[in-house]
C-alpha atoms as a PDB file:
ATOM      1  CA  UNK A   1    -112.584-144.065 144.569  1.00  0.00           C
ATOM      2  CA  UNK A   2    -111.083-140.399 143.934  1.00  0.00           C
ATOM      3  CA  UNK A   3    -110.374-139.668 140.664  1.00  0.00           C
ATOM      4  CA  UNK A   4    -107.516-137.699 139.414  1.00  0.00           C
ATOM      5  CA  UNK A   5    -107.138-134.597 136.718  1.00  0.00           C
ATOM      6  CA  UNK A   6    -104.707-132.645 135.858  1.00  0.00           C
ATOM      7  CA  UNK A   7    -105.380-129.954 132.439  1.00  0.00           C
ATOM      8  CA  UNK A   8    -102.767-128.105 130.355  1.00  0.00           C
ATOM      9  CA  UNK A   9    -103.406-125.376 128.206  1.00  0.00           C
ATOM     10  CA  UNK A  10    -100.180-124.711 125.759  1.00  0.00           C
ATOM     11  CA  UNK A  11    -100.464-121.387 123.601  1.00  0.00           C
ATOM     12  CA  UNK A  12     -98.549-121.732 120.533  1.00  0.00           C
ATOM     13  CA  UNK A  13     -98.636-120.658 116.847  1.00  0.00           C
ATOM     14  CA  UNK A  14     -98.233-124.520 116.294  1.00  0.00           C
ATOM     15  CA  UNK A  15    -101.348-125.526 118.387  1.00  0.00           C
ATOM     16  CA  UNK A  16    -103.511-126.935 115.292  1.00  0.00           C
ATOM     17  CA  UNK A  17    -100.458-128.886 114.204  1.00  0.00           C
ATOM     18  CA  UNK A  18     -99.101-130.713 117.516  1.00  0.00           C
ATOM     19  CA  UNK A  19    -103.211-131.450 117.759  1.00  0.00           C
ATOM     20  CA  UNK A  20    -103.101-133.253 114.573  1.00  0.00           C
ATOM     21  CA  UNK A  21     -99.801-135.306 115.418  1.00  0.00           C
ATOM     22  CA  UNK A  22    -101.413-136.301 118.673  1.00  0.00           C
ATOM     23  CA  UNK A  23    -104.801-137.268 117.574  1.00  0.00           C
ATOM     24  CA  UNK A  24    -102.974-141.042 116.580  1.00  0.00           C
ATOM     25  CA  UNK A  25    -102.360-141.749 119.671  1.00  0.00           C
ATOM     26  CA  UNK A  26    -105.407-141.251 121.505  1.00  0.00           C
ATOM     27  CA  UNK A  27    -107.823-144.267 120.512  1.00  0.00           C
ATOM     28  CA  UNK A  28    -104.949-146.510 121.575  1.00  0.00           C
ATOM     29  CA  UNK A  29    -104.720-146.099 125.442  1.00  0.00           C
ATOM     30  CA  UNK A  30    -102.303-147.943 127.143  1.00  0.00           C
ATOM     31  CA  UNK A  31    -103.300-147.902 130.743  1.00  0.00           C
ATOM     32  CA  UNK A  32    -106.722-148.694 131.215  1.00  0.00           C
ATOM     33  CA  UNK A  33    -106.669-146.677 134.501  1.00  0.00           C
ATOM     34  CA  UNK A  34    -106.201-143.359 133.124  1.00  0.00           C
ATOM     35  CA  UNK A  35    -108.704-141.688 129.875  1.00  0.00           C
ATOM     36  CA  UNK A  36    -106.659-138.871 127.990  1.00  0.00           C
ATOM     37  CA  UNK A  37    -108.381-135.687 125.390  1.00  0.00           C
ATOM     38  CA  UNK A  38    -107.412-133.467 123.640  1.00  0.00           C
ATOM     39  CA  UNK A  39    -109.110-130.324 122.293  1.00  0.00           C
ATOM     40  CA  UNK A  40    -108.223-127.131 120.723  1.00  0.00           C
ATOM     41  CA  UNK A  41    -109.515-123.607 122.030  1.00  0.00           C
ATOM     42  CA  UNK A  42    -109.373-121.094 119.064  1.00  0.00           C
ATOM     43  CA  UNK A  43    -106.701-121.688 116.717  1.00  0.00           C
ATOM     44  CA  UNK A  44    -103.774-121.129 119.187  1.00  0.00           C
ATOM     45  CA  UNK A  45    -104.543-123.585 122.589  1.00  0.00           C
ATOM     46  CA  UNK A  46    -104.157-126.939 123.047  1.00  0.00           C
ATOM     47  CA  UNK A  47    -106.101-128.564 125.772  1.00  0.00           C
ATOM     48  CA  UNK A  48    -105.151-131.332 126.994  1.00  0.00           C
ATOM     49  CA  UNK A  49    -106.647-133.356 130.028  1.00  0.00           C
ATOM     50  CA  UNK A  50    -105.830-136.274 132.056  1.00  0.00           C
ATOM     51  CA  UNK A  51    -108.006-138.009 134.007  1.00  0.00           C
ATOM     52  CA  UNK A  52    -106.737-141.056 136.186  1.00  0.00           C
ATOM     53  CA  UNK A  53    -107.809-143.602 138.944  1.00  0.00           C
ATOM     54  CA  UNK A  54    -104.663-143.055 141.317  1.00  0.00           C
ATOM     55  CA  UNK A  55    -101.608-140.960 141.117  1.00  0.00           C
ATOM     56  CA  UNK A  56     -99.635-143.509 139.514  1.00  0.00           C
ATOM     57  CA  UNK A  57    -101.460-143.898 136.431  1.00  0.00           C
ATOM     58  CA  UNK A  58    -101.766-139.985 136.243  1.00  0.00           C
ATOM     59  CA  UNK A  59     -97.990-139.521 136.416  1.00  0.00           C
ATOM     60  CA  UNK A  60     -97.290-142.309 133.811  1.00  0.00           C
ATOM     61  CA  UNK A  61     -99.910-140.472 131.006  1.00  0.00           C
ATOM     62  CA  UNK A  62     -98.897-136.937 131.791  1.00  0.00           C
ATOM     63  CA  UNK A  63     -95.274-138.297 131.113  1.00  0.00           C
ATOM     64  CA  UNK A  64     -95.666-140.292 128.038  1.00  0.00           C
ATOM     65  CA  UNK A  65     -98.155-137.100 126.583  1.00  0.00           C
ATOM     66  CA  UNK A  66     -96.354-134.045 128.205  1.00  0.00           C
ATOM     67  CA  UNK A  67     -93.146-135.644 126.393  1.00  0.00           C
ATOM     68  CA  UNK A  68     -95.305-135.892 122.841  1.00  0.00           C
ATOM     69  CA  UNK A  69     -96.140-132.589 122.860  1.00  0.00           C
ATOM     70  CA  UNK A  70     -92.846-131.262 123.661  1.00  0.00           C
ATOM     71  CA  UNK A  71     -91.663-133.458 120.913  1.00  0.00           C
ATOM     72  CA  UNK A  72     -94.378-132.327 118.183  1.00  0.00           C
ATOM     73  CA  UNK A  73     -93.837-128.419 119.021  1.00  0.00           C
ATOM     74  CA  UNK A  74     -89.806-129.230 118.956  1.00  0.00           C
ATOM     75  CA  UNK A  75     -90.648-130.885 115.224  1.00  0.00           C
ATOM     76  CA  UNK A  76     -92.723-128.598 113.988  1.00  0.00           C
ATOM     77  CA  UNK A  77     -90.358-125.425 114.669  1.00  0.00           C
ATOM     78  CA  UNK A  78     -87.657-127.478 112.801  1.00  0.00           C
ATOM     79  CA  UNK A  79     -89.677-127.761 109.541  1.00  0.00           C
ATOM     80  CA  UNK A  80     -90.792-124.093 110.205  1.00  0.00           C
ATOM     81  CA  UNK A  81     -87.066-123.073 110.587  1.00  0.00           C
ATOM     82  CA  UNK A  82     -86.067-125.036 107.072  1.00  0.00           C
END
């Protein structure tokens, strides 16, 4: 069966930080068809990789973690910005 990856690299001052808020939700995968990691490269990259059994279980994890980073980086810069 073909498997499925997709990787994102985000550069941001906040890397280390949105890492840390999205380390929680890694152990508890909810589609047992897709396997999700995250890693940092330096102080300033987050990695993060998707691998999935079919395009429909891709899609679903690169929405529900594309949307937590957005949301992490979006937090942090409002604490920052206080």
């Amino acid at each position: 069966m073909a498997r499925h990856v997709a990787v994102f690299r985000f550069r941001s001052d906040h890397a280390k930080k949105i890492y840390d808020a999205l380390q929680p939700e890694l152990p508890d995968e909810v589609n047992p068809r897709s396997t999700t990691r995250c890693a940092l490269e330096g102080m300033d990259t987050l990695v993060l990789t998707v691998d999935a059994q079919d395009t429909a279980s891709l899609r679903a994890a690169l929405n529900m973690y594309l949307r937590l980073v957005n949301v992490a980086d979006e937090v942090v810069s409002l604490v920052e910005k206080n």
